[in-house]
PDB file of N, CA and C in Angstrom:
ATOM      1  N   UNK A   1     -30.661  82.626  50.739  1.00  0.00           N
ATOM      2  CA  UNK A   1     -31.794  83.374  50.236  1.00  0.00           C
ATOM      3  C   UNK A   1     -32.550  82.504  49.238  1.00  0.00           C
ATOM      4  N   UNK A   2     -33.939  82.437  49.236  1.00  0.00           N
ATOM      5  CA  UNK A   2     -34.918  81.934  48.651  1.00  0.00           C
ATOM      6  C   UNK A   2     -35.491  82.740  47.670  1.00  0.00           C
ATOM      7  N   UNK A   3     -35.878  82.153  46.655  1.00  0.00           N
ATOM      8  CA  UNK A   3     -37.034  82.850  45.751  1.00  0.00           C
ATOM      9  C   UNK A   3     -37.909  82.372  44.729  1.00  0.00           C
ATOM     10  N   UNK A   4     -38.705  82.649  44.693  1.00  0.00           N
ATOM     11  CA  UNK A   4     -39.911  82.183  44.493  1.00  0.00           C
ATOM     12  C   UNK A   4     -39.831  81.620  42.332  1.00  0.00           C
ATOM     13  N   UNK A   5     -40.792  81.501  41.966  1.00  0.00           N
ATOM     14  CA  UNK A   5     -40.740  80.729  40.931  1.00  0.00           C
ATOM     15  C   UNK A   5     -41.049  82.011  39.752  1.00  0.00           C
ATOM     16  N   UNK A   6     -41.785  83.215  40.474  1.00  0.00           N
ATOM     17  CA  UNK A   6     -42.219  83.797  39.721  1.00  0.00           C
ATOM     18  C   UNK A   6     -40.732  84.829  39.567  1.00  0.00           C
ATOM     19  N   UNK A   7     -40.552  85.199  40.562  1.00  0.00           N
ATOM     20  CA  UNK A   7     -38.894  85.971  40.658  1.00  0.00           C
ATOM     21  C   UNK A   7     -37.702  85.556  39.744  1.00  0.00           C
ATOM     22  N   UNK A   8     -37.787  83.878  39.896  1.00  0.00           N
ATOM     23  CA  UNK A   8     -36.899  83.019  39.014  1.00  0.00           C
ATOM     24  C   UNK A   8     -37.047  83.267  37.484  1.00  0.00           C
ATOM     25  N   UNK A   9     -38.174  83.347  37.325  1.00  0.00           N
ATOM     26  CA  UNK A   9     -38.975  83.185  35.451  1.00  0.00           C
ATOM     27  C   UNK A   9     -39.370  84.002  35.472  1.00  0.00           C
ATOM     28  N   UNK A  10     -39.344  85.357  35.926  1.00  0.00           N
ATOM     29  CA  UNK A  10     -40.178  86.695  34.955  1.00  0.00           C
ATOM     30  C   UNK A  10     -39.310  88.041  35.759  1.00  0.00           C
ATOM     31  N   UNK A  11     -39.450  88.251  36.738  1.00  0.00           N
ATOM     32  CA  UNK A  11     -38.258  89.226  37.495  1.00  0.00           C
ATOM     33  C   UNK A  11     -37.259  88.993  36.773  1.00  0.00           C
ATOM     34  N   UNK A  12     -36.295  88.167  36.567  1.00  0.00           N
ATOM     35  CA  UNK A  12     -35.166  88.369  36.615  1.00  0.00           C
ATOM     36  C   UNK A  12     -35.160  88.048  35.229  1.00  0.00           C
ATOM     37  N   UNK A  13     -36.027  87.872  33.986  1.00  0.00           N
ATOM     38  CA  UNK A  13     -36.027  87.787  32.878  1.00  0.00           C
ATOM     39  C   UNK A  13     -35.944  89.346  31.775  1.00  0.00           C
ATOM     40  N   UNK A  14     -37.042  89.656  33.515  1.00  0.00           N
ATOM     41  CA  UNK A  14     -36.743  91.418  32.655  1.00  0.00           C
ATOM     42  C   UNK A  14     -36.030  92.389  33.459  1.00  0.00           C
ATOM     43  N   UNK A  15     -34.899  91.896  34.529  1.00  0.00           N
ATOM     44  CA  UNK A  15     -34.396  92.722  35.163  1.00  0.00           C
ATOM     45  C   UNK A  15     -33.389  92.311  35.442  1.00  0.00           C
ATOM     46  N   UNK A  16     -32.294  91.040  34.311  1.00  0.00           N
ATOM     47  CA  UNK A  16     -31.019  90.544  34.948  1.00  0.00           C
ATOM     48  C   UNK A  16     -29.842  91.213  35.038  1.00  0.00           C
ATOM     49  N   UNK A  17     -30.186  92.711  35.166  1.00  0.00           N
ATOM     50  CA  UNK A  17     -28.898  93.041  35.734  1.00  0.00           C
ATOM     51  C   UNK A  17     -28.689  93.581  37.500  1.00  0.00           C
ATOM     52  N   UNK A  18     -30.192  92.683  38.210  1.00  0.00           N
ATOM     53  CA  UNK A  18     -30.209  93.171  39.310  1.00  0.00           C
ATOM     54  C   UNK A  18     -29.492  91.904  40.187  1.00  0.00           C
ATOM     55  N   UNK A  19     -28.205  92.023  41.138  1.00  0.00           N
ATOM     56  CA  UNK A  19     -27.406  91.552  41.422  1.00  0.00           C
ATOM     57  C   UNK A  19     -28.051  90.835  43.208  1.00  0.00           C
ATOM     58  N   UNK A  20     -27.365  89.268  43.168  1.00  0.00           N
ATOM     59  CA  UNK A  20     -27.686  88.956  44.192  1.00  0.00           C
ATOM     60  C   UNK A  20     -27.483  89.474  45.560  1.00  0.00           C
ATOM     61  N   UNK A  21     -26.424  90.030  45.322  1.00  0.00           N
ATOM     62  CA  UNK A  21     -25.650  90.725  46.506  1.00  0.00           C
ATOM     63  C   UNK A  21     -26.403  91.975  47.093  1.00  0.00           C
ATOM     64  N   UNK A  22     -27.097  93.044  45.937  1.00  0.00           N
ATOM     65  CA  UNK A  22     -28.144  93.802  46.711  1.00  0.00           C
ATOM     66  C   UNK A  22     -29.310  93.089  46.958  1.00  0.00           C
ATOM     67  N   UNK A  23     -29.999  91.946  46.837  1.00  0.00           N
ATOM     68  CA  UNK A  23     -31.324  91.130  47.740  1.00  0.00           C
ATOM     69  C   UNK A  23     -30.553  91.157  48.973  1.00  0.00           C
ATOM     70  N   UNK A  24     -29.432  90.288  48.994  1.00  0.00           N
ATOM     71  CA  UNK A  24     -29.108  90.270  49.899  1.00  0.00           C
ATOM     72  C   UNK A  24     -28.883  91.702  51.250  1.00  0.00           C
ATOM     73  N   UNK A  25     -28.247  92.619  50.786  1.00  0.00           N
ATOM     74  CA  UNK A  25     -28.448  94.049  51.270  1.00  0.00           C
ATOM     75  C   UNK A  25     -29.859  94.546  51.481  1.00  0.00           C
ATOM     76  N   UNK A  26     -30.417  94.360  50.857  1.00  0.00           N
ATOM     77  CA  UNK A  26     -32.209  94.675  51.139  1.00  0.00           C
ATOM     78  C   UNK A  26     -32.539  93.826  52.285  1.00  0.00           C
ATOM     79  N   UNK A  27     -32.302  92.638  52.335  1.00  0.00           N
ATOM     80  CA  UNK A  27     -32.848  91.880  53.300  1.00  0.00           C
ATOM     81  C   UNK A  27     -32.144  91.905  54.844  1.00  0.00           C
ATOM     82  N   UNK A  28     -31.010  92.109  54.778  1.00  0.00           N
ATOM     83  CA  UNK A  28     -30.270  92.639  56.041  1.00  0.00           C
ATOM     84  C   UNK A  28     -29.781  93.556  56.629  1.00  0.00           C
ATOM     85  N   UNK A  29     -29.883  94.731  55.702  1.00  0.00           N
ATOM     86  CA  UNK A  29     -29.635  95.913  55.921  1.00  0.00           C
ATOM     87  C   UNK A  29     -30.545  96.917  55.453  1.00  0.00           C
ATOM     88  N   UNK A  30     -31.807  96.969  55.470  1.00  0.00           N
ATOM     89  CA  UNK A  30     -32.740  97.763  54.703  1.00  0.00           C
ATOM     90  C   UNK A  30     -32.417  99.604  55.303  1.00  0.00           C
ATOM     91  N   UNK A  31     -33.017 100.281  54.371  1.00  0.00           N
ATOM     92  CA  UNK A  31     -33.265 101.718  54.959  1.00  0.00           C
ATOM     93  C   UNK A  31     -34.516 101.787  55.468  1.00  0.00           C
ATOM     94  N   UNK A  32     -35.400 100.844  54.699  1.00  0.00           N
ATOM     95  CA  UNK A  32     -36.680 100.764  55.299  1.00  0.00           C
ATOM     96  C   UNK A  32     -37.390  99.418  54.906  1.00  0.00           C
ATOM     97  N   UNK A  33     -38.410  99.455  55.804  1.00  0.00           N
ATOM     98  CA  UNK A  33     -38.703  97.730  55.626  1.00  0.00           C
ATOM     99  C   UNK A  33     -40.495  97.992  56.779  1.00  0.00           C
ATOM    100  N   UNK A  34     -41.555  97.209  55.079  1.00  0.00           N
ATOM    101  CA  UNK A  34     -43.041  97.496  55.800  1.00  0.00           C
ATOM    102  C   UNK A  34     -43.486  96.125  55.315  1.00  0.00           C
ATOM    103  N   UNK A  35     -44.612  96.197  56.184  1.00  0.00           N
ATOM    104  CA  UNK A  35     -45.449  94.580  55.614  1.00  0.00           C
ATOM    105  C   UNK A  35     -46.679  95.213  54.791  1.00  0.00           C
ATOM    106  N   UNK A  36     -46.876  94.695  53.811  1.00  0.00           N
ATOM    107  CA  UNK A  36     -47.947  95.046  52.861  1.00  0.00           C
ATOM    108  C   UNK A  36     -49.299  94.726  53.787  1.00  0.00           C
ATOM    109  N   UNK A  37     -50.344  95.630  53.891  1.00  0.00           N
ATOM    110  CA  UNK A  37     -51.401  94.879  54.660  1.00  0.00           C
ATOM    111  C   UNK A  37     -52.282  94.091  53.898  1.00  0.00           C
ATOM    112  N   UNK A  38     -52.252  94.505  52.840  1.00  0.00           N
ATOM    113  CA  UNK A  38     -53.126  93.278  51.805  1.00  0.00           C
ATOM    114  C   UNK A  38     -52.635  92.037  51.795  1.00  0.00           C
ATOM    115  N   UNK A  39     -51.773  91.587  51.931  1.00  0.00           N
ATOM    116  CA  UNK A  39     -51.396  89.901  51.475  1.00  0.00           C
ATOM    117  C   UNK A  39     -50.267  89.766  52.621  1.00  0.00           C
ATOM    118  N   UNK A  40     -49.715  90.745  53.632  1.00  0.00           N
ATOM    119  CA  UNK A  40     -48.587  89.973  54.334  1.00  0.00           C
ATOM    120  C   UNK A  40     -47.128  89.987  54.020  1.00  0.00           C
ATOM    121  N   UNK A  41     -47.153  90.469  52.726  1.00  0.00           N
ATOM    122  CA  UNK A  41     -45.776  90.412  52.070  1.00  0.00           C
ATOM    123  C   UNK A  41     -45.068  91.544  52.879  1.00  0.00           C
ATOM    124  N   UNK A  42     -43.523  91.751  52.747  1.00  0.00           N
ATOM    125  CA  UNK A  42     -42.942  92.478  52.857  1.00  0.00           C
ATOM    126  C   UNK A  42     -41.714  93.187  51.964  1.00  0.00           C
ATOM    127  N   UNK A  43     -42.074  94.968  52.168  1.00  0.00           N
ATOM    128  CA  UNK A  43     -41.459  95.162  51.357  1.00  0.00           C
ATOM    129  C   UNK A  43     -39.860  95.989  52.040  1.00  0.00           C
ATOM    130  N   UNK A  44     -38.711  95.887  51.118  1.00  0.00           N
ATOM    131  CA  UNK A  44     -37.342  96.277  51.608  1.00  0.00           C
ATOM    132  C   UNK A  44     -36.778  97.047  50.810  1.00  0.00           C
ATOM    133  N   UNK A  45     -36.158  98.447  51.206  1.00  0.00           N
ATOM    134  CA  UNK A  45     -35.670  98.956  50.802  1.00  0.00           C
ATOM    135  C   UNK A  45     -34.111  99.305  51.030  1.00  0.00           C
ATOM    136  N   UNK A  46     -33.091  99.413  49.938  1.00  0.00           N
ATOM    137  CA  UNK A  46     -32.043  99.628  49.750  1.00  0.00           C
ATOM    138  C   UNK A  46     -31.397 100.712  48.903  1.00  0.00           C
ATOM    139  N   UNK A  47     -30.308 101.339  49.307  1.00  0.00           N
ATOM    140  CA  UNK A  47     -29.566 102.552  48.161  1.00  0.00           C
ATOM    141  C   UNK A  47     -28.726 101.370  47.442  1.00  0.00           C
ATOM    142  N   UNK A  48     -28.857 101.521  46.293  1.00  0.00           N
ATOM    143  CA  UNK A  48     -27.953 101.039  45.438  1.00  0.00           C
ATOM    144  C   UNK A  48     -27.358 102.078  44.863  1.00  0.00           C
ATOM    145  N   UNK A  49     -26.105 102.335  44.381  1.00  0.00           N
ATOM    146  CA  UNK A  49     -25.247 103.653  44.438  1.00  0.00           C
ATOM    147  C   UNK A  49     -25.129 103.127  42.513  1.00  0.00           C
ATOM    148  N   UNK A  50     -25.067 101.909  42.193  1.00  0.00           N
ATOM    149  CA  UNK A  50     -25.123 101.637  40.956  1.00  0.00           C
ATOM    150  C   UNK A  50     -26.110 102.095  40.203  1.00  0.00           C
ATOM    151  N   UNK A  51     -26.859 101.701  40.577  1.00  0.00           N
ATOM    152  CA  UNK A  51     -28.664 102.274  39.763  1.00  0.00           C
ATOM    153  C   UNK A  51     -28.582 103.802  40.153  1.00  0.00           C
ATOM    154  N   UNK A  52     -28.145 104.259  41.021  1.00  0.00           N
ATOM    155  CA  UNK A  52     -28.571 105.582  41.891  1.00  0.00           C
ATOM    156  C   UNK A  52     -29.956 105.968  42.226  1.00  0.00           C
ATOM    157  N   UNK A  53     -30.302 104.707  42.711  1.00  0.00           N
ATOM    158  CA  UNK A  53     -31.481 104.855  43.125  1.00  0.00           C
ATOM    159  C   UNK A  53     -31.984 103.893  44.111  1.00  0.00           C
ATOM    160  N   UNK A  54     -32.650 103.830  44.861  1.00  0.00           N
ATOM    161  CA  UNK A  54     -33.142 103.065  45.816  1.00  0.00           C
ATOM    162  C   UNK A  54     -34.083 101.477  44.686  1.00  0.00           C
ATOM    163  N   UNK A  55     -33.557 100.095  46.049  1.00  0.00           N
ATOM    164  CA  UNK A  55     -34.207  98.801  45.447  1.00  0.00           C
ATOM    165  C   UNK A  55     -34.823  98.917  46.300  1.00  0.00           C
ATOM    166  N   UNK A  56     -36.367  98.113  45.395  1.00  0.00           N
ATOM    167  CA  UNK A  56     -37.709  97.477  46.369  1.00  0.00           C
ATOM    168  C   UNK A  56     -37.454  96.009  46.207  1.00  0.00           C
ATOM    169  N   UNK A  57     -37.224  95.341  47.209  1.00  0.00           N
ATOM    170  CA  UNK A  57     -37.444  94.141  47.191  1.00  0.00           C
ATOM    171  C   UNK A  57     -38.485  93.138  48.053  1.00  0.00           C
ATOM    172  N   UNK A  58     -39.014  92.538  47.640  1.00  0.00           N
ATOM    173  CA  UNK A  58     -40.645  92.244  48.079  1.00  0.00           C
ATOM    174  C   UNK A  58     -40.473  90.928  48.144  1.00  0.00           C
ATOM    175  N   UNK A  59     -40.183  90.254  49.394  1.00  0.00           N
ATOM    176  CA  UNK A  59     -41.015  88.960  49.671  1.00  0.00           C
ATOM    177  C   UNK A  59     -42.036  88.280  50.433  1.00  0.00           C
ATOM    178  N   UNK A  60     -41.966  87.444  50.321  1.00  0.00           N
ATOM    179  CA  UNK A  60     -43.028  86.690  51.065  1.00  0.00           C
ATOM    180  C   UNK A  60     -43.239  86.838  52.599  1.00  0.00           C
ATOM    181  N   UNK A  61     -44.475  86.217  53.219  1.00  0.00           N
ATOM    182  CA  UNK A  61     -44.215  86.144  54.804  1.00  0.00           C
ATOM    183  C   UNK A  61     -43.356  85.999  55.577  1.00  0.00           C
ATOM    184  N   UNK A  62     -42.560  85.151  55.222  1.00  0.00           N
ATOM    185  CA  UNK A  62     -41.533  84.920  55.803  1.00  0.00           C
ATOM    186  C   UNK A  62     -40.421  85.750  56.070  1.00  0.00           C
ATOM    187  N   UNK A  63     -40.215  86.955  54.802  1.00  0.00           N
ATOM    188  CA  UNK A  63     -39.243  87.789  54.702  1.00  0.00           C
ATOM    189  C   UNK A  63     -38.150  87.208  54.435  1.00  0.00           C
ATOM    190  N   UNK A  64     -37.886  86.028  54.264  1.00  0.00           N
ATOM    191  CA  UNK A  64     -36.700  85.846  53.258  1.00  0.00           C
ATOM    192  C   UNK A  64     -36.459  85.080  51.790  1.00  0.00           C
ATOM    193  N   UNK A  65     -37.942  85.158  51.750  1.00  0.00           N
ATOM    194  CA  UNK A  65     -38.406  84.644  49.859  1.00  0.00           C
ATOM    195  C   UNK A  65     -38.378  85.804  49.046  1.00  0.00           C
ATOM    196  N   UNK A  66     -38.044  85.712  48.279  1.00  0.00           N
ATOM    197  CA  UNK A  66     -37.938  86.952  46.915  1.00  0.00           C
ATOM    198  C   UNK A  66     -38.860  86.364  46.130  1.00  0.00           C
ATOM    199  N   UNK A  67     -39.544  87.994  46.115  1.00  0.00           N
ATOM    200  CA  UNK A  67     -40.781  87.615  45.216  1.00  0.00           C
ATOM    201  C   UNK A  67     -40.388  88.678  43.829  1.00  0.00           C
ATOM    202  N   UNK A  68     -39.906  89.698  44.308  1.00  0.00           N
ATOM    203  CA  UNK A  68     -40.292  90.740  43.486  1.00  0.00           C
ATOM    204  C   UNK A  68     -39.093  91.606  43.455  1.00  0.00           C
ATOM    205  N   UNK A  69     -38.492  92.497  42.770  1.00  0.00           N
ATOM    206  CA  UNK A  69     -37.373  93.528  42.788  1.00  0.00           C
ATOM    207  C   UNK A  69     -37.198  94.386  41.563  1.00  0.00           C
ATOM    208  N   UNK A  70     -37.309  95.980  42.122  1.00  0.00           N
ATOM    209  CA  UNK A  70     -37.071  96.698  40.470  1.00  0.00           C
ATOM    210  C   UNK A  70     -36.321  98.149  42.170  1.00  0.00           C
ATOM    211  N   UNK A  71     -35.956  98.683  40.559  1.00  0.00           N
ATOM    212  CA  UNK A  71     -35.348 100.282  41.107  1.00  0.00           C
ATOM    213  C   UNK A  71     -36.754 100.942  41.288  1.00  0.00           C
ATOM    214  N   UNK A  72     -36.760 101.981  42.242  1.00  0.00           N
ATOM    215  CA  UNK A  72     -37.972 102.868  42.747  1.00  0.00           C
ATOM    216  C   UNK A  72     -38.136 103.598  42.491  1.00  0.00           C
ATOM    217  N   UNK A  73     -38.446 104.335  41.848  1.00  0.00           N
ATOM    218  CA  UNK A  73     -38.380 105.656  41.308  1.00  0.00           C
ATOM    219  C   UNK A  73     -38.738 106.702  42.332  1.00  0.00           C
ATOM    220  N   UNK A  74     -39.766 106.167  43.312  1.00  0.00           N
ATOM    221  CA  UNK A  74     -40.704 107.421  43.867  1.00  0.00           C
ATOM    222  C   UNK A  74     -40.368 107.325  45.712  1.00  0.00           C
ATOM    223  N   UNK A  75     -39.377 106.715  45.708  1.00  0.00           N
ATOM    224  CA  UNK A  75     -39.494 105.857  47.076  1.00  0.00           C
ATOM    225  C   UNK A  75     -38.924 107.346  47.979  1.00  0.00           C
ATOM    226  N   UNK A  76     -38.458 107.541  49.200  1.00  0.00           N
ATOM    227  CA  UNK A  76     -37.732 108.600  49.821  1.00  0.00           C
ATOM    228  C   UNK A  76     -37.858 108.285  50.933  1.00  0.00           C
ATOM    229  N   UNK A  77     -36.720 108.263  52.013  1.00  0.00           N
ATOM    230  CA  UNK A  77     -36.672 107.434  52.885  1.00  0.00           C
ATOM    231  C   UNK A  77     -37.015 108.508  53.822  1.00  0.00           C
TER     232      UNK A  77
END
């Protein structure tokens, strides 16, 4: 798994208790999974039973760059 520079230095600066192992679960096992139509990105969703709440994880075109990741508040599968 890849991720981006901004994910490296500001995601995970204000969100290091979000664990590699759920990107990883987002990216191969989603509950749901859309491509943003504005820019291409894609976004992935996961239950994390820790947070108790569903992860958004957002990467790039490719779908396996990490761009982005927080808990969802509003998400519902």
């Amino acid at each position: 798994m890849e991720t981006t520079n901004y994910f490296r230095n500001d995601v995970m600066v204000k969100r290091p208790y979000i664990k590699a192992e759920w990107l990883e679960l987002a990216l191969t096992n989603p509950v749901r999974r859309e491509v943003q139509s504005d820019d291409g990105r894609i976004r992935h969703w996961v239950w994390i039973q820790e947070l108790g709440r569903y992860l958004r994880v957002i990467t790039l075109e490719d779908g396996t760059n990490v761009h982005n990741a927080f808990p969802d508040r509003r998400f519902t599968p």
